[in-house]
Protein backbone atom coordinates (compact mmCIF):
# COMPACT_ATOMS: atom_id res chain seq x y z
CA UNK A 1 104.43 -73.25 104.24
CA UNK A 2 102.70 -70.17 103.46
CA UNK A 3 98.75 -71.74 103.18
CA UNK A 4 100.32 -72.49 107.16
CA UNK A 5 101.59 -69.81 107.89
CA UNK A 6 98.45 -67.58 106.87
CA UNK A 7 96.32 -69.45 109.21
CA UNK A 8 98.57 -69.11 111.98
CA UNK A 9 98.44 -65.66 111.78
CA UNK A 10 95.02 -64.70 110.39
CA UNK A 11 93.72 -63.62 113.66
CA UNK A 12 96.34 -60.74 114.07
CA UNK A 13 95.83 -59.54 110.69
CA UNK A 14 94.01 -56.49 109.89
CA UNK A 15 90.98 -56.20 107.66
CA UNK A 16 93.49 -54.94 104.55
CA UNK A 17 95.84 -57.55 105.13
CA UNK A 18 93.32 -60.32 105.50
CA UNK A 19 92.40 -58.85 101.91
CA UNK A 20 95.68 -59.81 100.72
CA UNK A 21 95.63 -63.10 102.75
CA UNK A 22 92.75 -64.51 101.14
CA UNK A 23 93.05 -63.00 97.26
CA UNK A 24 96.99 -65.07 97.55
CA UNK A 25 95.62 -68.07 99.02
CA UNK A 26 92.51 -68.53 96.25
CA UNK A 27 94.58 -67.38 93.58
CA UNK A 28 97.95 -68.57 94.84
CA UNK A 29 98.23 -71.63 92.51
CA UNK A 30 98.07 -68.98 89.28
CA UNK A 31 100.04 -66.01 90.66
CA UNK A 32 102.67 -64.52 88.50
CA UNK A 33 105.60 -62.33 89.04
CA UNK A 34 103.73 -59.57 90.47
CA UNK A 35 105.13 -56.37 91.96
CA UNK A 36 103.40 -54.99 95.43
CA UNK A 37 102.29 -52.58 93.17
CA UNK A 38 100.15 -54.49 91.21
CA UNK A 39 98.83 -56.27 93.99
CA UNK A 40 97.90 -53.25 95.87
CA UNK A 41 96.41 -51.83 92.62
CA UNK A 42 94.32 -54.90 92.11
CA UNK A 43 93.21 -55.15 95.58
CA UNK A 44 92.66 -51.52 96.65
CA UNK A 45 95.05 -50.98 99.48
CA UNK A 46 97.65 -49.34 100.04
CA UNK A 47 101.23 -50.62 98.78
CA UNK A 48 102.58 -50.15 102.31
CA UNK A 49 99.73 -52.88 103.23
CA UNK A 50 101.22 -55.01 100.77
CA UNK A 51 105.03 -54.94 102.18
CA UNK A 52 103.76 -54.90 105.99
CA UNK A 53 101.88 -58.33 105.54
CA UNK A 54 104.68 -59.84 103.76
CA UNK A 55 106.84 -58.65 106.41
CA UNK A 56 104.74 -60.11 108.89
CA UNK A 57 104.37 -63.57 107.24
CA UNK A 58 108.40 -63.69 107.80
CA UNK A 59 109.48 -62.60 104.89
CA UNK A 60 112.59 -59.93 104.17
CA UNK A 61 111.72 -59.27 100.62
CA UNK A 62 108.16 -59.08 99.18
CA UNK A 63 109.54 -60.95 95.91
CA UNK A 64 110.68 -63.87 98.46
CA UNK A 65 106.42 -64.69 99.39
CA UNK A 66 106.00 -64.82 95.75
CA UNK A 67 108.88 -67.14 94.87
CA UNK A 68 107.53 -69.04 97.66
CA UNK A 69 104.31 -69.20 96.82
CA UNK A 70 104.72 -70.30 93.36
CA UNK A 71 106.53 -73.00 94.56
CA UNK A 72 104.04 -74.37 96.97
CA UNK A 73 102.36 -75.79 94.34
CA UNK A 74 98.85 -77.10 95.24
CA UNK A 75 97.95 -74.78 98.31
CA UNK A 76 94.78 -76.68 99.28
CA UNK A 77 95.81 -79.96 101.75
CA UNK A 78 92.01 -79.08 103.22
CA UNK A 79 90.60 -82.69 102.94
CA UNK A 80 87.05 -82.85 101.10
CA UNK A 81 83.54 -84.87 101.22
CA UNK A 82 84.95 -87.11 98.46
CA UNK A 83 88.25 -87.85 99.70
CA UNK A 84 89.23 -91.52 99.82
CA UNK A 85 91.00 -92.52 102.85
CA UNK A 86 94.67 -93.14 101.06
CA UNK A 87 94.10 -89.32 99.36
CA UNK A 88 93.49 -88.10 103.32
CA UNK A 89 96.77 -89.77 104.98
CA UNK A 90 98.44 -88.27 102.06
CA UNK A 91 97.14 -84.66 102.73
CA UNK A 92 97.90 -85.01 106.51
CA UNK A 93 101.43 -85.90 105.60
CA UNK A 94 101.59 -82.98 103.71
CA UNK A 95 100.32 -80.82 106.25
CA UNK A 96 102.53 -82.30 108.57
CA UNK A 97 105.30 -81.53 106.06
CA UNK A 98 104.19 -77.87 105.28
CA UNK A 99 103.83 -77.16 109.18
CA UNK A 100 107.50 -78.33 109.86
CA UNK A 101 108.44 -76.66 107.17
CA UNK A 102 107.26 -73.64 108.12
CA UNK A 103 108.63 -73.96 112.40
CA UNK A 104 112.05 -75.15 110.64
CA UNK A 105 111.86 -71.53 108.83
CA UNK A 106 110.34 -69.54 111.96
CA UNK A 107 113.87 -70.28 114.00
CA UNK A 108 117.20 -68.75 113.62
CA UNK A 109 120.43 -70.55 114.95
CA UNK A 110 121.36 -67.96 116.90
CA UNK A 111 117.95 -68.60 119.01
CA UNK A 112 118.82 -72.09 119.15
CA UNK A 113 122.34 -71.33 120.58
CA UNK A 114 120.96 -68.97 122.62
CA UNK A 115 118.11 -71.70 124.45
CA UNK A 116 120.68 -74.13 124.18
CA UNK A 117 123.18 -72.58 126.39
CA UNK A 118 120.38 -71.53 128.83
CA UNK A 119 119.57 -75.09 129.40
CA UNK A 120 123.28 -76.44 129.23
CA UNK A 121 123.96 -74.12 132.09
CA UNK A 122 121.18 -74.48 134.49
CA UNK A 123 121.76 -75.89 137.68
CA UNK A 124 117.40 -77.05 137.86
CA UNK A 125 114.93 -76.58 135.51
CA UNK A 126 111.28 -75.93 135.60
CA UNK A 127 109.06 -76.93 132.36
CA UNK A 128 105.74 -75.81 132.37
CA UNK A 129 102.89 -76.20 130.00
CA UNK A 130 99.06 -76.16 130.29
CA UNK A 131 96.20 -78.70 129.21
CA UNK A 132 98.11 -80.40 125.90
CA UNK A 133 100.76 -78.27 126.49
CA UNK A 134 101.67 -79.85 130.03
CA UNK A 135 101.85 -83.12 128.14
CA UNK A 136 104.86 -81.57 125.25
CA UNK A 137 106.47 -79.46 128.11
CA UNK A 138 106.65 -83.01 130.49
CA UNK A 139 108.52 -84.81 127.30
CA UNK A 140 110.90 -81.83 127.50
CA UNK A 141 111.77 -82.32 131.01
CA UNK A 142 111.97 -86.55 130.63
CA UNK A 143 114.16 -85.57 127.90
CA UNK A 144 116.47 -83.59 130.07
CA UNK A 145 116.19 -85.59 132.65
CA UNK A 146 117.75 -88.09 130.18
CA UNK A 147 120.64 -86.02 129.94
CA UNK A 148 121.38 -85.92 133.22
CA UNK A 149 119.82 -82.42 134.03
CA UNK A 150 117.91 -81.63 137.54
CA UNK A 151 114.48 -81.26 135.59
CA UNK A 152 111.14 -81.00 136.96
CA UNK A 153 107.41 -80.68 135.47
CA UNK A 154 104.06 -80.16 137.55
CA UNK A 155 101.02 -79.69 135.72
CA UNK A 156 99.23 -77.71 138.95
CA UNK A 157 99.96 -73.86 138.01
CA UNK A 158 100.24 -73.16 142.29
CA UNK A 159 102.62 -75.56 142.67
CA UNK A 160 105.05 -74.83 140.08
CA UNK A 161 104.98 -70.85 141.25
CA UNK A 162 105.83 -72.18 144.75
CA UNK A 163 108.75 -74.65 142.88
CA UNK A 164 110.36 -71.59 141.20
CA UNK A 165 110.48 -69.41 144.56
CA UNK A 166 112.93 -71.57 145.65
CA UNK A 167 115.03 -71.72 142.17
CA UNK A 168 118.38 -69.52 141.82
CA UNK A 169 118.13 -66.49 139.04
CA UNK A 170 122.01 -66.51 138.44
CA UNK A 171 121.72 -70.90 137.97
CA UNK A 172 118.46 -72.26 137.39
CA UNK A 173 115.96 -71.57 134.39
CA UNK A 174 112.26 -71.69 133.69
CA UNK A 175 110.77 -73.22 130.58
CA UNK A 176 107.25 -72.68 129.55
CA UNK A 177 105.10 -74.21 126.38
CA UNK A 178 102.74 -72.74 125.20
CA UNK A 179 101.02 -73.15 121.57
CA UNK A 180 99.32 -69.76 121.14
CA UNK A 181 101.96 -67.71 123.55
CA UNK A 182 98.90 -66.02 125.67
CA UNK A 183 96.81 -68.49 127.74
CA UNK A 184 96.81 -66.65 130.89
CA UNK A 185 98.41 -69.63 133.11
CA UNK A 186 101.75 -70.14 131.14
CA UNK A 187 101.95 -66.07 130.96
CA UNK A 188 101.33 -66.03 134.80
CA UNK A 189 104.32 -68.98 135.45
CA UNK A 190 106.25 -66.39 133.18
CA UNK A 191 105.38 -63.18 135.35
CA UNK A 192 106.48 -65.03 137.99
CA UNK A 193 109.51 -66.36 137.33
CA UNK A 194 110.50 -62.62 136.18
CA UNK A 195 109.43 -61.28 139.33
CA UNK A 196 111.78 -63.28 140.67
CA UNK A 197 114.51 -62.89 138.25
CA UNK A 198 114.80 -66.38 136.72
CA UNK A 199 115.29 -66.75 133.09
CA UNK A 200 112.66 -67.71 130.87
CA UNK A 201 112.80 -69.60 127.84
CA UNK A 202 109.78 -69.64 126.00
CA UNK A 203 108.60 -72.57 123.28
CA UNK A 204 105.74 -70.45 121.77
CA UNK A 205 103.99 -69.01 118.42
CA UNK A 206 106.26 -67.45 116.47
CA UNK A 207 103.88 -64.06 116.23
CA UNK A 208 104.51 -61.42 118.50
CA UNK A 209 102.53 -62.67 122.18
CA UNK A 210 102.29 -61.99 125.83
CA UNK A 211 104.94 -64.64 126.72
CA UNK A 212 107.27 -64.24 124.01
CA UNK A 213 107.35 -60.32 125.27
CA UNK A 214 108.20 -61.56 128.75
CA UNK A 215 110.94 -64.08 127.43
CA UNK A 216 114.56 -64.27 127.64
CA UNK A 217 115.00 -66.57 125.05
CA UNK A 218 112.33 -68.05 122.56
CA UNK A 219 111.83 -71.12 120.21
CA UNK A 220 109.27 -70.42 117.90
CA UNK A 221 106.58 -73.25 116.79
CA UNK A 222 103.62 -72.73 114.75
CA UNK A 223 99.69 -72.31 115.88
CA UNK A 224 96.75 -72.97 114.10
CA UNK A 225 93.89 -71.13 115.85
CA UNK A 226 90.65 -72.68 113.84
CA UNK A 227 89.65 -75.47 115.51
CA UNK A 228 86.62 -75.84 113.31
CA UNK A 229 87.34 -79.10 112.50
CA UNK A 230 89.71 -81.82 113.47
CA UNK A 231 92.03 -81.61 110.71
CA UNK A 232 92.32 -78.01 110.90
CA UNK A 233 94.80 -78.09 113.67
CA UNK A 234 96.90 -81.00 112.48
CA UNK A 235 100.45 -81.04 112.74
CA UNK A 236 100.76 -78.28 115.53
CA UNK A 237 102.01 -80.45 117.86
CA UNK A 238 104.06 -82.29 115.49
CA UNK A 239 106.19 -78.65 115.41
CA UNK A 240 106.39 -78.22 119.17
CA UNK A 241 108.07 -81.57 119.26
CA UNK A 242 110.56 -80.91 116.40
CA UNK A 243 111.09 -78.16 118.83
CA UNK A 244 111.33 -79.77 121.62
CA UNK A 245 113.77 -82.58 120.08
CA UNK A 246 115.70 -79.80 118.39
CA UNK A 247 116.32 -77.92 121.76
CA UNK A 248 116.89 -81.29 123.54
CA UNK A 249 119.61 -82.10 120.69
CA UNK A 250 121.25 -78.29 120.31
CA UNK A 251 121.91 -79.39 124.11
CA UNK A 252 123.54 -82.36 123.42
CA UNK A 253 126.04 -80.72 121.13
CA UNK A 254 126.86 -78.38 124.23
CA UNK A 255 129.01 -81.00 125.55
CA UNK A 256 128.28 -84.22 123.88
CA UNK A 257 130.75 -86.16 126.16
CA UNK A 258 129.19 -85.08 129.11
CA UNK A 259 125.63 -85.42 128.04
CA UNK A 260 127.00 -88.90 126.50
CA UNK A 261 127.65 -90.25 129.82
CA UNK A 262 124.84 -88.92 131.84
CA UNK A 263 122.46 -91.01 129.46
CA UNK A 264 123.95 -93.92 129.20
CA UNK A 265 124.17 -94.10 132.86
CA UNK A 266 120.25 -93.46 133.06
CA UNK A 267 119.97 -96.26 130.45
CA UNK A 268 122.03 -98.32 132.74
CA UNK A 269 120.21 -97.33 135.63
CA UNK A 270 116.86 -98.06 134.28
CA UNK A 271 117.36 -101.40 133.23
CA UNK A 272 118.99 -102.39 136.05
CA UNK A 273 115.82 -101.39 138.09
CA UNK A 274 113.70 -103.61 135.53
CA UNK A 275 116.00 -106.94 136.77
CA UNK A 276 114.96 -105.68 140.14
């Protein structure tokens, strides 16, 4: 979770803290109970570095990164020149595993109660998302539609602003995905829907961004920026599903009776058009 979470966040480090970043992550796998002190000391920054990038990688206490990191165990799942095929599917599973990890830890039930009700009480709901993002956020709104809920997904950025014009602020909700939280064309769907006073949820990065600002409610996934490779990256997608599926789920648990029906009868519907 933490090798993750650093590279997540890297970019919005400063120069001090990427100090720390790095020194943890090449020496993670031998750290011992050090204090901030001692870390500062042996790095040469300032202690209040120290406890502001451990505060930023999520973590309330600075002895809680430690703990952590001692217990990642083997912080390298980078796959090398040597690497036989069976040793790479079992360092993408543990990326995948690290990464979900790591979104599982990024989310608070409270923020899951909160998007839940949102959606629960929306009379129609607009999901948008941009490039591979319009292909997670148009799961979302087959998934709702599966429960029964007036969804609707459009991958054209005009279109959707002219959909949500016509959507109520005090009964209807916008949902936008977005990976990194500040690609300008799910920021501008979010402008707009507060310009009109609709709701936002956001499915986003779980660092501070442009759409998470704009937000009424956010889920929090995890992004890789360094695409320098293929297998950099891995995984990200995997998170915005659990997400996705989560939020779909915490739904379901609104009114499971309810929700019960309304998908069996789609099930029912859908076959019945098959025999057709």
């Amino acid at each position: 979770m933490f090798t993750t979470r650093v590279k997540s966040l890297y970019p919005k480090f400063t120069m001090a803290e990427r100090k720390v970043a790095d020194y943890l992550i090449m020496n993670g796998d031998e750290i011992e109970d050090v204090t901030s002190h001692e870390l500062a000391r042996r790095l040469d920054v300032g202690q209040s570095t120290v406890m502001r990038f451990s505060k930023k990688m999520g973590y309330s206490m600075f002895g809680e990164m430690i703990a952590d990191i001692k217990s990642s165990g083997d912080l390298s799942t980078e796959i090398q020149n040597g690497d036989g095929l069976f040793t790479v599917m079992s360092k993408v599973e543990a990326k995948y595993h690290e990464l979900l990890k790591s979104v599982t830890r990024s989310n608070r039930e409270e923020d899951l109660g909160s998007a839940a009700h949102f959606v629960d009480a929306a009379d129609t709901i607009i999901c948008y998302g941009c490039m591979e993002s319009g292909l997670l956020a148009s799961h979302l709104c087959w998934s709702l539609v599966g429960l029964g809920k007036s969804a609707y997904c459009d991958a054209d950025i005009i279109q959707t602003k002219r959909r949500l014009r016509m959507l109520d602020p005090t009964r209807d909700l916008v949902i936008v995905v977005s990976k990194s939280g500040d690609k300008s064309e799910p920021v501008g769907v979010a402008k707009a829907a507060v310009a009109e006073g609709i709701p936002v949820l956001a499915i986003c990065d779980a660092s501070d961004n442009p759409l998470s600002r704009l937000a009424t409610s956010s889920l929090r996934v995890i992004e890789i920026a360094d695409r320098s490779t293929p297998m950099t990256s891995m995984g990200v997608d995997a998170g915005v599903m659990l997400m996705i599926d989560t939020l779909v789920a915490s739904v379901y648990q609104q009114d499971r009776k309810k929700y019960a029906a309304a998908y069996r009868g789609g099930i029912v519907a859908a076959f019945s058009e098959r025999r057709e």
